[in-house]
N, C-alpha and C. Protein backbone atom coordinates (compact mmCIF):
# COMPACT_ATOMS: atom_id res chain seq x y z
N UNK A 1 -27.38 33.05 51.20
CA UNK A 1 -28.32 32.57 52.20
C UNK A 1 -27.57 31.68 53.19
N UNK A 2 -27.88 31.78 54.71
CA UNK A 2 -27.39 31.27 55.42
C UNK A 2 -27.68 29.78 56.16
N UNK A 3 -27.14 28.52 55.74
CA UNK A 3 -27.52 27.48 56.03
C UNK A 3 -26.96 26.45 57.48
N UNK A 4 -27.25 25.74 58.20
CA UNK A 4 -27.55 24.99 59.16
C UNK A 4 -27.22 24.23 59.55
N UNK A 5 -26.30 23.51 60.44
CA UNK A 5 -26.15 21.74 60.32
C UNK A 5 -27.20 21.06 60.53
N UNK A 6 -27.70 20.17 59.86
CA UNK A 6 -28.57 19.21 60.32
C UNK A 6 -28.34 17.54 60.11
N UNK A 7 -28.68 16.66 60.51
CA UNK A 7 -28.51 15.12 60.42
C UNK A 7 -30.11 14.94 59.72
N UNK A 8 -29.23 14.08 58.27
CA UNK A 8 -30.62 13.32 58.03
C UNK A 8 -30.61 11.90 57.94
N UNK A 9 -31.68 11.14 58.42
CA UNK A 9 -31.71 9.85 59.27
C UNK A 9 -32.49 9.09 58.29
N UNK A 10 -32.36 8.11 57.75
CA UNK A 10 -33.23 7.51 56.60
C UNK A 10 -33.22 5.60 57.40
N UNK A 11 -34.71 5.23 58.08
CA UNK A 11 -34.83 4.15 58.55
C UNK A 11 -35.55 3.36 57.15
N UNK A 12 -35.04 2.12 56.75
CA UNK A 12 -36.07 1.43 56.16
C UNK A 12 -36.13 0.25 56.52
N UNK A 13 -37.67 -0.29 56.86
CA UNK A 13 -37.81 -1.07 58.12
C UNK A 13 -39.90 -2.21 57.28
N UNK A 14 -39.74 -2.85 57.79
CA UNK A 14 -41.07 -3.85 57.22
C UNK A 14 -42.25 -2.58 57.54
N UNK A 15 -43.18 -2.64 56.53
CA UNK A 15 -44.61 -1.95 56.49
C UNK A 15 -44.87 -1.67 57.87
N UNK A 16 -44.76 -2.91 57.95
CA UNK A 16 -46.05 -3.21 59.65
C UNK A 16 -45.28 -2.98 60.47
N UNK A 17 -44.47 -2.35 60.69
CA UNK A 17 -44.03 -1.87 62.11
C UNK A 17 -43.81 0.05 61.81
N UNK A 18 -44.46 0.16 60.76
CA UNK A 18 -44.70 2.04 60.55
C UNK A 18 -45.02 2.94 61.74
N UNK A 19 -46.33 2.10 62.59
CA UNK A 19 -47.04 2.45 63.68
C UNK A 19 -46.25 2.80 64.74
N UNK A 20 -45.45 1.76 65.05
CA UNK A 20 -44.52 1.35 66.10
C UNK A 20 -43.32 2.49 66.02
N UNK A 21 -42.87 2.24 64.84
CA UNK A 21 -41.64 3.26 64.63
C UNK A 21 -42.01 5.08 64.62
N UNK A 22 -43.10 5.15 63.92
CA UNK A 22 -43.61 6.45 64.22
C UNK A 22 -43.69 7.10 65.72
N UNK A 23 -44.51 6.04 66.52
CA UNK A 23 -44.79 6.38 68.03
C UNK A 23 -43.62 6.18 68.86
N UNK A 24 -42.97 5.75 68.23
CA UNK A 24 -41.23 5.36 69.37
C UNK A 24 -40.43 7.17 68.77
N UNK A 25 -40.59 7.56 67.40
CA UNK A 25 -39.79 8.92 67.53
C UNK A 25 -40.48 9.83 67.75
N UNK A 26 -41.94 9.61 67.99
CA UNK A 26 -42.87 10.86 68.56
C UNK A 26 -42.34 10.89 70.08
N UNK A 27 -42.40 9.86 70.85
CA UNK A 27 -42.08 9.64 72.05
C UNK A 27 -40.45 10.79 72.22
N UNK A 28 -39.93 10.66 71.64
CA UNK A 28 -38.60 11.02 71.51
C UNK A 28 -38.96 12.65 71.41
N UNK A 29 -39.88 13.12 70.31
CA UNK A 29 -40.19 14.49 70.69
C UNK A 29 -39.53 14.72 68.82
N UNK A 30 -39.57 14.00 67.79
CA UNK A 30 -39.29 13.40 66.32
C UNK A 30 -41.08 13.49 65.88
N UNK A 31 -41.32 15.46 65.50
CA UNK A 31 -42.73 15.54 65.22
C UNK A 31 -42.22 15.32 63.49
N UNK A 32 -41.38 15.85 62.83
CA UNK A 32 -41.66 16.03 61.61
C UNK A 32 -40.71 14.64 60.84
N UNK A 33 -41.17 14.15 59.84
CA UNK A 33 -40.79 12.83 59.25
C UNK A 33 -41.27 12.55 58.15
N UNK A 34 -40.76 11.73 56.91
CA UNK A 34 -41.99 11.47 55.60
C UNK A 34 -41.72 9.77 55.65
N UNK A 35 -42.96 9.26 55.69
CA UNK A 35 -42.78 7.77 55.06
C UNK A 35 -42.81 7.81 53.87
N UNK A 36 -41.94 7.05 52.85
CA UNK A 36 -42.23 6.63 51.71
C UNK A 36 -42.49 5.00 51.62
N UNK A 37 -43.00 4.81 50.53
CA UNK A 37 -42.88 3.35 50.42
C UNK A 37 -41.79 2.52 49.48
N UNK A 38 -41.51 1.50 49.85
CA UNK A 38 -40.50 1.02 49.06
C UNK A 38 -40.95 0.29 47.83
N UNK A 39 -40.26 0.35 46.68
CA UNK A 39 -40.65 -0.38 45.97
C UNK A 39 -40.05 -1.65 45.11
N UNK A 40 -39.08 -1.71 45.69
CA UNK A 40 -38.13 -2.93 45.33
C UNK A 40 -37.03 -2.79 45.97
N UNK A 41 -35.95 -3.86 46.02
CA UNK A 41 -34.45 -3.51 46.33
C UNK A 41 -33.70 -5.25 46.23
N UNK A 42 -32.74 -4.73 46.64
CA UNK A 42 -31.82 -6.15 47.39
C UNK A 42 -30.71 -5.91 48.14
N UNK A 43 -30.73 -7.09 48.61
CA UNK A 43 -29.78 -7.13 50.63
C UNK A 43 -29.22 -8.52 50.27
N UNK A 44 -28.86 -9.19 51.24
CA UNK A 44 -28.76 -10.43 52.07
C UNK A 44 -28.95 -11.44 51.03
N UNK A 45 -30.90 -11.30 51.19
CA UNK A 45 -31.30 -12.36 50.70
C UNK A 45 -31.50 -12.38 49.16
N UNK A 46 -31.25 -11.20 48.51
CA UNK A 46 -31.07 -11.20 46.96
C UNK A 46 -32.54 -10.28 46.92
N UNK A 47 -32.53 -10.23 45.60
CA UNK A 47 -33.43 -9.25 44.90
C UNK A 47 -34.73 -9.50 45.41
N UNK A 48 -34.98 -8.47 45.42
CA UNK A 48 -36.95 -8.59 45.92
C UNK A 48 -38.02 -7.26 45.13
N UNK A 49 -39.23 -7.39 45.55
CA UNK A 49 -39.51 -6.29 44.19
C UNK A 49 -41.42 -6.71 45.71
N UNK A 50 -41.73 -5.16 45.46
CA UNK A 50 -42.71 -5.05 45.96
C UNK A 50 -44.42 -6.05 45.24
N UNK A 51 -43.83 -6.12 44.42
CA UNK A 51 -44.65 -6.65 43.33
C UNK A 51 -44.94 -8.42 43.45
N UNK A 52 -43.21 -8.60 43.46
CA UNK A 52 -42.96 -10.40 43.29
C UNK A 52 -43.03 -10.95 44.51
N UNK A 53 -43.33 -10.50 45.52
CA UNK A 53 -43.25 -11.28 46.64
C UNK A 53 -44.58 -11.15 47.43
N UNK A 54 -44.69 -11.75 48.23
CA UNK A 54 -46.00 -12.24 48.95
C UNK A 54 -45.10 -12.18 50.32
N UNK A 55 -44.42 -12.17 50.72
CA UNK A 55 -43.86 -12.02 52.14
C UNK A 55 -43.83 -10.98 52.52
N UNK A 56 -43.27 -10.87 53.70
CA UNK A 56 -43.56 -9.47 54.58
C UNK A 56 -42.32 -8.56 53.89
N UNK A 57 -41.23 -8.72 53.23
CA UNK A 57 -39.84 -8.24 52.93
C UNK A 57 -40.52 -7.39 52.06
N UNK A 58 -41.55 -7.49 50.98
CA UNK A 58 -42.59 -6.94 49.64
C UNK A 58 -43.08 -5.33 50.62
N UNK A 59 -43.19 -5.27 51.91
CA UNK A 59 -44.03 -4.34 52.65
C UNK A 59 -42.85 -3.57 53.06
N UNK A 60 -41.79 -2.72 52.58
CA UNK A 60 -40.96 -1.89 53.12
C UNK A 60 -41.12 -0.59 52.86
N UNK A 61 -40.90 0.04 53.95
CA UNK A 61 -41.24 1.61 54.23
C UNK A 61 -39.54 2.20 53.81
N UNK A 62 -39.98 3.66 53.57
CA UNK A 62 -38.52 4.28 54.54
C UNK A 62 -39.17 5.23 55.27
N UNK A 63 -38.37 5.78 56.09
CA UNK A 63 -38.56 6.51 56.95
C UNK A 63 -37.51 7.81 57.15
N UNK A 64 -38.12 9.24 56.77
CA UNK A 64 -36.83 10.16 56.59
C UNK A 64 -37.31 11.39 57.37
N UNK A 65 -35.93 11.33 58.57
CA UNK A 65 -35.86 12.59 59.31
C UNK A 65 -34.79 13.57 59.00
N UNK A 66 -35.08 14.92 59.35
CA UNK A 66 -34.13 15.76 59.12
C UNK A 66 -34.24 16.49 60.61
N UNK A 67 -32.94 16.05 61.63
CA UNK A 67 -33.22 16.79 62.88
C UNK A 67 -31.49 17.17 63.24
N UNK A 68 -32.17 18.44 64.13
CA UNK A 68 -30.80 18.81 65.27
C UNK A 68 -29.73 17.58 65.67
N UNK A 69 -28.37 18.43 64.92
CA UNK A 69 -27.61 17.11 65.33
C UNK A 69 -27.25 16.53 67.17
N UNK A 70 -27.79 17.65 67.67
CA UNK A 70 -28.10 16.73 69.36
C UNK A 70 -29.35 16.22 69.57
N UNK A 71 -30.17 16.09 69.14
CA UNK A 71 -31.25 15.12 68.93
C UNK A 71 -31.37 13.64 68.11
N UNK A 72 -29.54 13.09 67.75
CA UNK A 72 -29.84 12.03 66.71
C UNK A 72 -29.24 11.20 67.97
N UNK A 73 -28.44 11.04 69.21
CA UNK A 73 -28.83 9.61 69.82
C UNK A 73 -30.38 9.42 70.34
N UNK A 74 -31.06 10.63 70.72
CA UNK A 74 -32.65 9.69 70.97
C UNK A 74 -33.15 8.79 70.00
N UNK A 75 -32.93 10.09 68.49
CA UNK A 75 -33.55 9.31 67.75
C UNK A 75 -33.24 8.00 66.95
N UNK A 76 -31.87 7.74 66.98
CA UNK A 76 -31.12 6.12 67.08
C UNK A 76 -31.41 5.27 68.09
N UNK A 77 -31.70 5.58 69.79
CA UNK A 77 -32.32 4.60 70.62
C UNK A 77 -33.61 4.36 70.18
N UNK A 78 -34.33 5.44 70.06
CA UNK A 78 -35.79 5.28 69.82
C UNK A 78 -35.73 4.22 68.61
N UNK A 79 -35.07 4.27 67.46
CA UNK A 79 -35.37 3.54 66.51
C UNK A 79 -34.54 2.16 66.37
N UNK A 80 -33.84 2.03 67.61
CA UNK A 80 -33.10 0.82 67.53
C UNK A 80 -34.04 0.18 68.26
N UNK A 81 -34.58 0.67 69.42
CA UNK A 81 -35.82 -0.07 70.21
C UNK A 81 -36.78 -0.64 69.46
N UNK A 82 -37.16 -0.59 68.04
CA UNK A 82 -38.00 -1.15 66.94
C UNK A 82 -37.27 -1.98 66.22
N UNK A 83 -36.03 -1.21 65.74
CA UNK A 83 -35.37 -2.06 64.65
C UNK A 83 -34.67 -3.49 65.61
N UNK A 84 -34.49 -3.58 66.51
CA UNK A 84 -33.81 -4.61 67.60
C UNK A 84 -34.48 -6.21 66.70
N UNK A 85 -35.24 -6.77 66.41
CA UNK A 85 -35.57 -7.98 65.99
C UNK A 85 -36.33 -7.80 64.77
N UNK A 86 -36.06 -6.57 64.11
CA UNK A 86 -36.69 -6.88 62.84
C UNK A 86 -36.13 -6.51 61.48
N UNK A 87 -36.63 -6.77 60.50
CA UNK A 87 -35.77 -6.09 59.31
C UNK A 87 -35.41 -5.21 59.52
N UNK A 88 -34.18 -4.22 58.81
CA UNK A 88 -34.32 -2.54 58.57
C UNK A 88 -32.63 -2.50 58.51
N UNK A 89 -32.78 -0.82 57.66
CA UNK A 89 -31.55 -0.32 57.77
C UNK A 89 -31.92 0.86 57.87
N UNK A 90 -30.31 1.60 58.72
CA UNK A 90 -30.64 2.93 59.20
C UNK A 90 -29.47 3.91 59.27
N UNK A 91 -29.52 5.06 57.98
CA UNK A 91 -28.08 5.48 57.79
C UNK A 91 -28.54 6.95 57.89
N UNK A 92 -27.46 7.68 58.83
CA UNK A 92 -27.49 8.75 58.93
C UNK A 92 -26.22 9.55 58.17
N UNK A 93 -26.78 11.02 58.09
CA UNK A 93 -26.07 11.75 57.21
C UNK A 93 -26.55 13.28 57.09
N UNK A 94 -24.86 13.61 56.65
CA UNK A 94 -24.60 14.56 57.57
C UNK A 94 -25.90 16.18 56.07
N UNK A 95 -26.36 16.97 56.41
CA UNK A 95 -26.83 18.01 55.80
C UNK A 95 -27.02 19.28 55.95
N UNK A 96 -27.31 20.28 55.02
CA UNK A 96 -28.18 21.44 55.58
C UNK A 96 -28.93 22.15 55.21
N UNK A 97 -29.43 22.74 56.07
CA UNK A 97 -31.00 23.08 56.07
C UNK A 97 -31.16 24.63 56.37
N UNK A 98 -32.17 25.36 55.28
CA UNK A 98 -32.20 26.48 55.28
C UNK A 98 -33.03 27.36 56.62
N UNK A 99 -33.95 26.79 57.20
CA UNK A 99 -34.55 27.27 58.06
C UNK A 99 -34.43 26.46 59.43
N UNK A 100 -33.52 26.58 59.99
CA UNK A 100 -33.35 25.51 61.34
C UNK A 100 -34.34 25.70 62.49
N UNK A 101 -35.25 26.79 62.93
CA UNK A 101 -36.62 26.79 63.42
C UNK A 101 -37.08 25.39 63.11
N UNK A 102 -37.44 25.10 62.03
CA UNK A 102 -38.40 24.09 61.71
C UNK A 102 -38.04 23.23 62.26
N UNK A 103 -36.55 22.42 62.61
CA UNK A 103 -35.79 21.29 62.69
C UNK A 103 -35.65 21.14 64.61
């Protein structure tokens, strides 16, 4: 079977800016995407857990695209235009994909 290049883009970024980040890669023309939710991790500030915290850090999404690799600087401006003053990380990587229509 014959497979595809594609870039997959994994943003994880505070709950409450889901809205924001969604409509900044729709804008971009970024229809297909899955939020998941996060459920713990650690960074910076040390361990955190969706559970133990009461702060906004407890509310983390990810965010996972699989697009045309000439479509990943929109979708890095588009998502730096959100991520610019707020939590998040955002690592792309390289994949492929069986039906590139879809992508």
């Amino acid at each position: 079977m014959q497979t595809h290049k594609a870039k997959r883009v994994e943003i994880t970024i505070e709950a409450v800016m889901e809205r924001r980040l969604a409509e900044s890669l729709e804008k971009v023309g970024v229809t297909g995407f899955t939020i998941l939710p996060v459920l713990g991790g650690s960074g910076r500030s040390g361990r955190w857990s969706r559970e133990g915290q009461v702060s906004r850090a407890s509310g983390m999404i990810n965010v996972v695209c699989i697009i045309r690799p000439e479509r990943l600087d929109s979708l890095l401006d588009a998502a730096f235009g959100v991520l610019d003053r707020h939590i998040g990380v955002v690592s792309v990587t390289d994949c492929e994909v069986l039906r590139a229509e879809r992508f």
